[in-house]
PDB file of N, CA and C in Angstrom:
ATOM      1  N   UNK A   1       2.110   8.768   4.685  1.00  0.00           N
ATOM      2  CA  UNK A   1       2.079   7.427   4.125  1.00  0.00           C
ATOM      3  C   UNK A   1       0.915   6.676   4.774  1.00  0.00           C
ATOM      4  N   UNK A   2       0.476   6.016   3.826  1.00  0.00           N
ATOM      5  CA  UNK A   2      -1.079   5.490   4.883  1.00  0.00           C
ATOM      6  C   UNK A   2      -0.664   3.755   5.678  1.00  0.00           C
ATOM      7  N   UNK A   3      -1.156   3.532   6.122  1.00  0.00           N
ATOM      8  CA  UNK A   3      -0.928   2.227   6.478  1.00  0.00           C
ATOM      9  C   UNK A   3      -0.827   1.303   5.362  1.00  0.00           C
ATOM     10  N   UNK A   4      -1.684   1.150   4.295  1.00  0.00           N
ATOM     11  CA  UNK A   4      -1.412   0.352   3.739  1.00  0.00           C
ATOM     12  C   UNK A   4      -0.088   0.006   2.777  1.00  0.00           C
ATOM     13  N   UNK A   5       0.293   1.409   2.613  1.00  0.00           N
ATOM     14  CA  UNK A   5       1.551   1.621   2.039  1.00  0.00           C
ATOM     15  C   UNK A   5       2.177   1.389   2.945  1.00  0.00           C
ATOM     16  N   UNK A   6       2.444   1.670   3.931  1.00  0.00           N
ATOM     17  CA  UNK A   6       3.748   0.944   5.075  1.00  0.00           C
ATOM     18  C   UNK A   6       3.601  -0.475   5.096  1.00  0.00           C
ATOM     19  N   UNK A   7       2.843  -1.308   5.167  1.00  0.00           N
ATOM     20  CA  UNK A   7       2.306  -2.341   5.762  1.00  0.00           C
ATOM     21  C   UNK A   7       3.053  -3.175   4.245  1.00  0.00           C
ATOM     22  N   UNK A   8       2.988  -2.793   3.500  1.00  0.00           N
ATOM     23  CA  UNK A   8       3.126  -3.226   2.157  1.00  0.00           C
ATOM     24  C   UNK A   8       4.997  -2.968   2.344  1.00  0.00           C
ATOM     25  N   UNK A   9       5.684  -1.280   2.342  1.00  0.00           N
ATOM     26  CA  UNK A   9       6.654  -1.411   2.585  1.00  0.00           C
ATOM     27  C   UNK A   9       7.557  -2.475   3.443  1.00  0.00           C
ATOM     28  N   UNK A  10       6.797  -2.928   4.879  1.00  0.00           N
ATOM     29  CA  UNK A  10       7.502  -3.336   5.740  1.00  0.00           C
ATOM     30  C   UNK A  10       7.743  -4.673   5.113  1.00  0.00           C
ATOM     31  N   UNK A  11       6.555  -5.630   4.491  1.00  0.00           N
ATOM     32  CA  UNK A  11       6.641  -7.111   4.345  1.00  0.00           C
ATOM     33  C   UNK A  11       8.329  -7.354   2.993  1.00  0.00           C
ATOM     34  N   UNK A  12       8.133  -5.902   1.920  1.00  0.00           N
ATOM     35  CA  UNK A  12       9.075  -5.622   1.026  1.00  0.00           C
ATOM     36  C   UNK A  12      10.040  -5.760   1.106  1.00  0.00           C
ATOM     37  N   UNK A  13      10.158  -4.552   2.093  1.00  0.00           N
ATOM     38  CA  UNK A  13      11.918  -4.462   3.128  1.00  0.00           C
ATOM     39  C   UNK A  13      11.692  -5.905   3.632  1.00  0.00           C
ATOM     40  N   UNK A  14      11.209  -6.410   4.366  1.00  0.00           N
ATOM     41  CA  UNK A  14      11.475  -7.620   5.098  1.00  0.00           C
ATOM     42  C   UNK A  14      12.113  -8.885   3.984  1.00  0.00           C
ATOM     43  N   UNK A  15      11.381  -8.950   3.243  1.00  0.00           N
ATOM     44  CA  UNK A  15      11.264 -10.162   1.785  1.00  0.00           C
ATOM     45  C   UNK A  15      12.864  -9.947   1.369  1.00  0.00           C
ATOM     46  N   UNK A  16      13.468  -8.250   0.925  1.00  0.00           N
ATOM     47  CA  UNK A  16      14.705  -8.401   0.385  1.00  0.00           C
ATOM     48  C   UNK A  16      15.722  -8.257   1.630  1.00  0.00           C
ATOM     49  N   UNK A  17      15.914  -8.194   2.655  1.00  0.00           N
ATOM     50  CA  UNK A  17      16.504  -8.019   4.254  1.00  0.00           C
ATOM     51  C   UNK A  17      17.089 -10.196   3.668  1.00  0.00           C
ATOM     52  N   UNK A  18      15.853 -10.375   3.985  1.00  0.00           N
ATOM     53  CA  UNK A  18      16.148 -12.143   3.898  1.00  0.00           C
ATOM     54  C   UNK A  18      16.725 -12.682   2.948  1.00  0.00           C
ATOM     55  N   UNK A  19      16.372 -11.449   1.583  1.00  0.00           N
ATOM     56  CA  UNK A  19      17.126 -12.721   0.218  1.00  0.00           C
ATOM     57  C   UNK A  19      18.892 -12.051   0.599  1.00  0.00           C
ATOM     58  N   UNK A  20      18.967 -11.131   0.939  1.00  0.00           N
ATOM     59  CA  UNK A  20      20.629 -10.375   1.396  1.00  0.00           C
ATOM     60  C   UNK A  20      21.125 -11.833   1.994  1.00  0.00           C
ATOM     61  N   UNK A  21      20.484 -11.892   3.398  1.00  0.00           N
ATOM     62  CA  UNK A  21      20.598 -12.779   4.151  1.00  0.00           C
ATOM     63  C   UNK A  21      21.189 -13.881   3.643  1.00  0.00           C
ATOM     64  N   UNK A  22      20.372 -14.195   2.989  1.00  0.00           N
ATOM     65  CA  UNK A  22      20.514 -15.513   2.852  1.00  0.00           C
ATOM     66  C   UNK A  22      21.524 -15.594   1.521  1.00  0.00           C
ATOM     67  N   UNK A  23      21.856 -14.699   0.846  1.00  0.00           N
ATOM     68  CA  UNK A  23      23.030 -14.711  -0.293  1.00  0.00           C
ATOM     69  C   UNK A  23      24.324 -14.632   0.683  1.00  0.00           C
ATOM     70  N   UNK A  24      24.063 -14.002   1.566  1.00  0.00           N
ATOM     71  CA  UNK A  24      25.606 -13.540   2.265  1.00  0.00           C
ATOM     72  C   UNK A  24      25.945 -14.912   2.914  1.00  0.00           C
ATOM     73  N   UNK A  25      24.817 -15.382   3.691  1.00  0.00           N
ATOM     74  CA  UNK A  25      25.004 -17.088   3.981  1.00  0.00           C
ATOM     75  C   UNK A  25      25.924 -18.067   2.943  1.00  0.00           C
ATOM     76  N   UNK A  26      25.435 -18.103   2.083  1.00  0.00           N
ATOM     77  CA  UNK A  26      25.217 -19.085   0.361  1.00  0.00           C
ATOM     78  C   UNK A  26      27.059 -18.352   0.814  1.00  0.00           C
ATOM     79  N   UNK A  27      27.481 -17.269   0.265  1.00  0.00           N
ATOM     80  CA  UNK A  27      28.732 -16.908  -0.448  1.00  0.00           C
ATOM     81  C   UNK A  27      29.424 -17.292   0.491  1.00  0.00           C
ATOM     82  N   UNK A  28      29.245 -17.070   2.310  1.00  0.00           N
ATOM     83  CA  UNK A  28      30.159 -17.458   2.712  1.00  0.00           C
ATOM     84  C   UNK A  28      30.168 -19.203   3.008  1.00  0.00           C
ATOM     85  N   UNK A  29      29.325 -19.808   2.786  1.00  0.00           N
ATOM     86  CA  UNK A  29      29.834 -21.289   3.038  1.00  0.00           C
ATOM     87  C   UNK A  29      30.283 -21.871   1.882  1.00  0.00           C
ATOM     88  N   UNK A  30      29.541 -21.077   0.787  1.00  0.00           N
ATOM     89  CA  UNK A  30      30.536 -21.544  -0.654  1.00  0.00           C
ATOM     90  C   UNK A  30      31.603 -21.163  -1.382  1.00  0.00           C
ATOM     91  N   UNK A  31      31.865 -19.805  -0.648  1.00  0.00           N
ATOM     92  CA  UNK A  31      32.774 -19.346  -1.696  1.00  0.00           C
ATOM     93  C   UNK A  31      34.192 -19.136  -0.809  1.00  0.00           C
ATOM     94  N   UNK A  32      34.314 -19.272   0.354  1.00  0.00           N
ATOM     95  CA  UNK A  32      34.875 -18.485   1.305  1.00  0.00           C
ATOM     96  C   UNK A  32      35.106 -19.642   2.635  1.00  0.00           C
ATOM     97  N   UNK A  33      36.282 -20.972   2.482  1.00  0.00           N
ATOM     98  CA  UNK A  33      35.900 -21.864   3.397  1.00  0.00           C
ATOM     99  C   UNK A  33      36.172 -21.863   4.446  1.00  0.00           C
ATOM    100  N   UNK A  34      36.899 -20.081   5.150  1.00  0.00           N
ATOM    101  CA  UNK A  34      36.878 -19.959   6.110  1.00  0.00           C
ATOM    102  C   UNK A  34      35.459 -19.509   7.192  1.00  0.00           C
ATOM    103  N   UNK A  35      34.785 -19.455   6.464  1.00  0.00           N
ATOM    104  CA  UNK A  35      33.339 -19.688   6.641  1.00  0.00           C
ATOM    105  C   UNK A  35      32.596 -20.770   7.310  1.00  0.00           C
ATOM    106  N   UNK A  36      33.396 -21.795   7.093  1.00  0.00           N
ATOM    107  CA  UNK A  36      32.322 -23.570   7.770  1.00  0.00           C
ATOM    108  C   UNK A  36      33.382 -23.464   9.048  1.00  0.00           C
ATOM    109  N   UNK A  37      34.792 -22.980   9.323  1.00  0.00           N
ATOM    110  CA  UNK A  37      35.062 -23.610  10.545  1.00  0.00           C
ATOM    111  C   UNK A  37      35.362 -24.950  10.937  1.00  0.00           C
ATOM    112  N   UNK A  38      35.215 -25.024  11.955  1.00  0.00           N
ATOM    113  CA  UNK A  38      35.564 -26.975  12.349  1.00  0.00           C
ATOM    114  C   UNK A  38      34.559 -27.177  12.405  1.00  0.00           C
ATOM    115  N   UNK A  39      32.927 -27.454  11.755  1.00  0.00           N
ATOM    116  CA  UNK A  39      31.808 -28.059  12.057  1.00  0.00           C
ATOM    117  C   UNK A  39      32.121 -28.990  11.318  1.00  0.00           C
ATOM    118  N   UNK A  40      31.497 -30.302  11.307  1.00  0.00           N
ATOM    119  CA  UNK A  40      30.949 -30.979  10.469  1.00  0.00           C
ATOM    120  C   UNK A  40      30.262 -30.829   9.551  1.00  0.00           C
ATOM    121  N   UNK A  41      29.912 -32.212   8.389  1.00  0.00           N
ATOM    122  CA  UNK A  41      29.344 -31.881   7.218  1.00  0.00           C
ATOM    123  C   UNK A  41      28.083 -32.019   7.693  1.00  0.00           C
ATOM    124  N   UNK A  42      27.831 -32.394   8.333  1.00  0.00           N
ATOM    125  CA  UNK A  42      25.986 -31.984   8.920  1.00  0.00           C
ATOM    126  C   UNK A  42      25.931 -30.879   9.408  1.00  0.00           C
ATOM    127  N   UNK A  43      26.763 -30.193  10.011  1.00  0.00           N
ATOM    128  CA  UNK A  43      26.578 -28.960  10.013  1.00  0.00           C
ATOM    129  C   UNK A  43      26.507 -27.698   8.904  1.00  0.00           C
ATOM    130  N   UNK A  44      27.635 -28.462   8.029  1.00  0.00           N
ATOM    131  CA  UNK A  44      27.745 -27.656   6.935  1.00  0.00           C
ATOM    132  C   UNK A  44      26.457 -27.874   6.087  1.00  0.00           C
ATOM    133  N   UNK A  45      25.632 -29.256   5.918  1.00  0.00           N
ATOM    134  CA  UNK A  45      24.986 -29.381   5.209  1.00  0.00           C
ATOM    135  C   UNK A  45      23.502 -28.620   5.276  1.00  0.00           C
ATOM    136  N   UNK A  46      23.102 -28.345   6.841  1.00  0.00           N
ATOM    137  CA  UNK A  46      22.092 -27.945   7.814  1.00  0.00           C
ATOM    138  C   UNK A  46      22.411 -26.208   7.569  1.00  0.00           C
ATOM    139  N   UNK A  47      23.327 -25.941   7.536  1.00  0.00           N
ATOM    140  CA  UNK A  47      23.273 -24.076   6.875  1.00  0.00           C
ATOM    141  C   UNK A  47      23.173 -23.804   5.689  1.00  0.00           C
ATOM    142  N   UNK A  48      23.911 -24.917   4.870  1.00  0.00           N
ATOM    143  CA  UNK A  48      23.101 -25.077   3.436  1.00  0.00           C
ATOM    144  C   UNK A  48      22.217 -25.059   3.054  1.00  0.00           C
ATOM    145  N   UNK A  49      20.843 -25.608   3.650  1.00  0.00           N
ATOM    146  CA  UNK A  49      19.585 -26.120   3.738  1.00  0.00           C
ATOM    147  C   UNK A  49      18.746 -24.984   4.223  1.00  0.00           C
ATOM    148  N   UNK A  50      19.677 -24.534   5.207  1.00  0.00           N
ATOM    149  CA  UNK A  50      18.485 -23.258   5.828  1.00  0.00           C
ATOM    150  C   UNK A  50      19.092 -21.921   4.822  1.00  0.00           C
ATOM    151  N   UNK A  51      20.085 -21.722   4.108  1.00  0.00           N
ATOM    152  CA  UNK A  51      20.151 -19.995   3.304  1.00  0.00           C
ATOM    153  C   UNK A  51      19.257 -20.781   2.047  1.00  0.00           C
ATOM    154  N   UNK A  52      18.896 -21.786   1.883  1.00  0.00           N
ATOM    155  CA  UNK A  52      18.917 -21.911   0.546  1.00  0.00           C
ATOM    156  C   UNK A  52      17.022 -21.923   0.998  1.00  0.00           C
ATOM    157  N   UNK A  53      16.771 -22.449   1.956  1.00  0.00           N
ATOM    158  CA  UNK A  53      14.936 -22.395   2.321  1.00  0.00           C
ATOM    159  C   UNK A  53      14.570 -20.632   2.669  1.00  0.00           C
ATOM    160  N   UNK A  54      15.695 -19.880   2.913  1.00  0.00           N
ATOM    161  CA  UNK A  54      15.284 -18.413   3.327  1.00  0.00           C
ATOM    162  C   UNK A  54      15.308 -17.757   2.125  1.00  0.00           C
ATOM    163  N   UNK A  55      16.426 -18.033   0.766  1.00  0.00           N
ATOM    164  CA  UNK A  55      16.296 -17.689  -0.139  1.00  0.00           C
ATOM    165  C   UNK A  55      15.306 -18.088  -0.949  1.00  0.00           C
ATOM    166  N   UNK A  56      15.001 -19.238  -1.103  1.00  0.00           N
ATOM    167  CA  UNK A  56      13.387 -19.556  -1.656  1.00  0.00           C
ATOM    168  C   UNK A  56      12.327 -18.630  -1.215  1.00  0.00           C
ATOM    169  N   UNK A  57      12.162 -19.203   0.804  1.00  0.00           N
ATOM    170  CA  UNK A  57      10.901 -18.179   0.885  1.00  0.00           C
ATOM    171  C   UNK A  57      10.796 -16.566   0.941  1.00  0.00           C
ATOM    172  N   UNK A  58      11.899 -16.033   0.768  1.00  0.00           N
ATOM    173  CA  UNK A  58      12.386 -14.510   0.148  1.00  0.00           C
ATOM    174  C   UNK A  58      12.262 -14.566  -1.018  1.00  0.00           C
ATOM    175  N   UNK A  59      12.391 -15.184  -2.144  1.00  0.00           N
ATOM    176  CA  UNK A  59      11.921 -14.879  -3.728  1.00  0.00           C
ATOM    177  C   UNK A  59      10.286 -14.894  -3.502  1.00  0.00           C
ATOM    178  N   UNK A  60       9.497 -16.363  -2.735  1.00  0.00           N
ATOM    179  CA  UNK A  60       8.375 -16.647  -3.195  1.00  0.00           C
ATOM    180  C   UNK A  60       7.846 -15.649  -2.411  1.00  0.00           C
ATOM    181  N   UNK A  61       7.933 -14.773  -1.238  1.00  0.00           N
ATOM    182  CA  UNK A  61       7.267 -13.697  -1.005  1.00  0.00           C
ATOM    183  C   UNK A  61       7.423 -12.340  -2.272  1.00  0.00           C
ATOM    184  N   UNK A  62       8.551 -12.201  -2.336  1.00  0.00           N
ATOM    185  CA  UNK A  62       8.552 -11.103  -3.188  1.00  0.00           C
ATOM    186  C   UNK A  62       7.508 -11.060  -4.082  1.00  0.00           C
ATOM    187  N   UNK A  63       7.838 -12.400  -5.134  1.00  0.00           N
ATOM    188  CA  UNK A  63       6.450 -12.474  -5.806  1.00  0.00           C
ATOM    189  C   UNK A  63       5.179 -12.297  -5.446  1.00  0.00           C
ATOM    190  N   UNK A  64       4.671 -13.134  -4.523  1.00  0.00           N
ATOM    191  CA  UNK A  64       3.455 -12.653  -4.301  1.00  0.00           C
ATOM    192  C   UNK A  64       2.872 -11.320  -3.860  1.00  0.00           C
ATOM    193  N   UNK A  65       4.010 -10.271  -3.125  1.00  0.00           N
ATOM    194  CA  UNK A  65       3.836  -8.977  -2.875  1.00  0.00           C
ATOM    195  C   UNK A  65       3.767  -8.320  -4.177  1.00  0.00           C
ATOM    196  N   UNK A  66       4.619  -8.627  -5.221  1.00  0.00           N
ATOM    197  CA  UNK A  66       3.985  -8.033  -6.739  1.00  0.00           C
ATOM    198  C   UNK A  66       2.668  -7.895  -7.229  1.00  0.00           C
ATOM    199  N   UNK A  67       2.359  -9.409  -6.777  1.00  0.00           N
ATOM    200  CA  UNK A  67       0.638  -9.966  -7.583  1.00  0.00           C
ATOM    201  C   UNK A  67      -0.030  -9.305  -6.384  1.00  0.00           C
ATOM    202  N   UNK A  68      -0.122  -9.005  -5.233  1.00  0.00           N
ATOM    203  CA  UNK A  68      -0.758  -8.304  -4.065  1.00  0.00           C
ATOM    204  C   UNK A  68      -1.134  -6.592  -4.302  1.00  0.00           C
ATOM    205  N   UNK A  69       0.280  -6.336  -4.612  1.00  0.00           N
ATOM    206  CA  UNK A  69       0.487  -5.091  -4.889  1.00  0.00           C
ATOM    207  C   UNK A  69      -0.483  -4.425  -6.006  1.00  0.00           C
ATOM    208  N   UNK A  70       0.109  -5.816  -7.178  1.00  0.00           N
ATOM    209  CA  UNK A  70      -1.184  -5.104  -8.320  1.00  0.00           C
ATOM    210  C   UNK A  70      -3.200  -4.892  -8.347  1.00  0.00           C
ATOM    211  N   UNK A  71      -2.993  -6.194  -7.239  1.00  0.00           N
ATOM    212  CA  UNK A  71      -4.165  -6.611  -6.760  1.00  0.00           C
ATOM    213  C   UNK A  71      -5.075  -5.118  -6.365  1.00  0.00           C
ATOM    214  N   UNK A  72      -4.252  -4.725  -5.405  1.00  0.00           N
ATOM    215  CA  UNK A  72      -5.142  -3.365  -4.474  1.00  0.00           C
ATOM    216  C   UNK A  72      -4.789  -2.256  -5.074  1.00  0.00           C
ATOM    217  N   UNK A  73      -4.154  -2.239  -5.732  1.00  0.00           N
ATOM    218  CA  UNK A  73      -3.475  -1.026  -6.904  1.00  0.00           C
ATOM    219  C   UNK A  73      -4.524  -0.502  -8.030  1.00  0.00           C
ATOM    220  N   UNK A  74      -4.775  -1.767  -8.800  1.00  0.00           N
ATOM    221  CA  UNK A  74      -5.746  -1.408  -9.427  1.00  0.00           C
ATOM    222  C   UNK A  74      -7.361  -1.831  -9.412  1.00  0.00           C
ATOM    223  N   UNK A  75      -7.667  -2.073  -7.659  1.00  0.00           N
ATOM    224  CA  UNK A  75      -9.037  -2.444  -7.841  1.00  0.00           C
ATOM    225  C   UNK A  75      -9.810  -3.260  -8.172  1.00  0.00           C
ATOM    226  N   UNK A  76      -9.335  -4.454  -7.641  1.00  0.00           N
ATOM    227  CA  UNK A  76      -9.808  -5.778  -8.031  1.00  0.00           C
ATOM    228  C   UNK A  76     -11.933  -6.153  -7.814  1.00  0.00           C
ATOM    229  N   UNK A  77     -11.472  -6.290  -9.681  1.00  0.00           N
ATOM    230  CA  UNK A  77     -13.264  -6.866  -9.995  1.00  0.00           C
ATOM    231  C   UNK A  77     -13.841  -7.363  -9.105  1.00  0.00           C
ATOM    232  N   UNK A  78     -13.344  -8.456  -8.359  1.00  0.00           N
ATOM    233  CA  UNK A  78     -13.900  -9.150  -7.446  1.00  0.00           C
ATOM    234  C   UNK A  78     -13.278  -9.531  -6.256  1.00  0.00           C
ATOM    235  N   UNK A  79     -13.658  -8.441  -5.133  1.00  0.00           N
ATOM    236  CA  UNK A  79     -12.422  -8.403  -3.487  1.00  0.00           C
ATOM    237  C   UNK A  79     -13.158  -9.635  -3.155  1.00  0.00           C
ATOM    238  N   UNK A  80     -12.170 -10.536  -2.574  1.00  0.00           N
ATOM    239  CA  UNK A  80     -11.988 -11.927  -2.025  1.00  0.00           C
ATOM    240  C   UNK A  80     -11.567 -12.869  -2.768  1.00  0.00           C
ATOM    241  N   UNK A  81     -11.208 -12.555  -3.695  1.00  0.00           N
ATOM    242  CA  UNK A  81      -9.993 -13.685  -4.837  1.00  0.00           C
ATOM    243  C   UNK A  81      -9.191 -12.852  -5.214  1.00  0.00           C
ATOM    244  N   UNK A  82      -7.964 -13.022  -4.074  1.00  0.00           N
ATOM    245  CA  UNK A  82      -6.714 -12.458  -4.566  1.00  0.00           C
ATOM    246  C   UNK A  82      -5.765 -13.385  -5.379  1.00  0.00           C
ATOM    247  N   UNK A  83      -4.668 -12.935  -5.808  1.00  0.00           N
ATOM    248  CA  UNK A  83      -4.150 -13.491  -7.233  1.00  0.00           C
ATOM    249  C   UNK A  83      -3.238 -14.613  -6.908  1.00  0.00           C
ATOM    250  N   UNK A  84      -3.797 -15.424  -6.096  1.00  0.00           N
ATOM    251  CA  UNK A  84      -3.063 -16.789  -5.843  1.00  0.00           C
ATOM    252  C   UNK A  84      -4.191 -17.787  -5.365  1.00  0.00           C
TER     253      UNK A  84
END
């Protein structure tokens, strides 16, 4: 496997590791209210805030590892404007 293919694997695995993450977060404070415990609603609101910012920046990487992927895949016309 060359580096660039790992390097590419690792950010991948990493991107869907976080959207898991952050769903298993989401289900247990929403679905499951033995999940919040005795915190408060600032507490509750503050784990809300963070599965739901890890699940964002886990989709918006994924994507861009697509447009990356296709980028060096097929040989981009012009290296130094990648697809964002």
């Amino acid at each position: 496997m060359s580096y660039q293919s790992s390097a590419f694997e690792y950010m991948k695995n990493k991107a869907l590791t976080d959207r898991s993450k952050s769903m298993a977060s989401l289900d247990l404070l929403l679905l499951n209210a033995v999940g919040i415990g005795d915190h408060s609603t600032g507490d509750l609101y503050k784990s809300l805030d963070e599965a739901l910012d890890m699940l964002v920046d886990a989709e918006d990487r994924l994507d861009v590892l697509g447009g990356l992927a296709e980028y060096y895949e097929e040989g981009p016309p012009n290296r130094g404007n990648p697809p964002f």
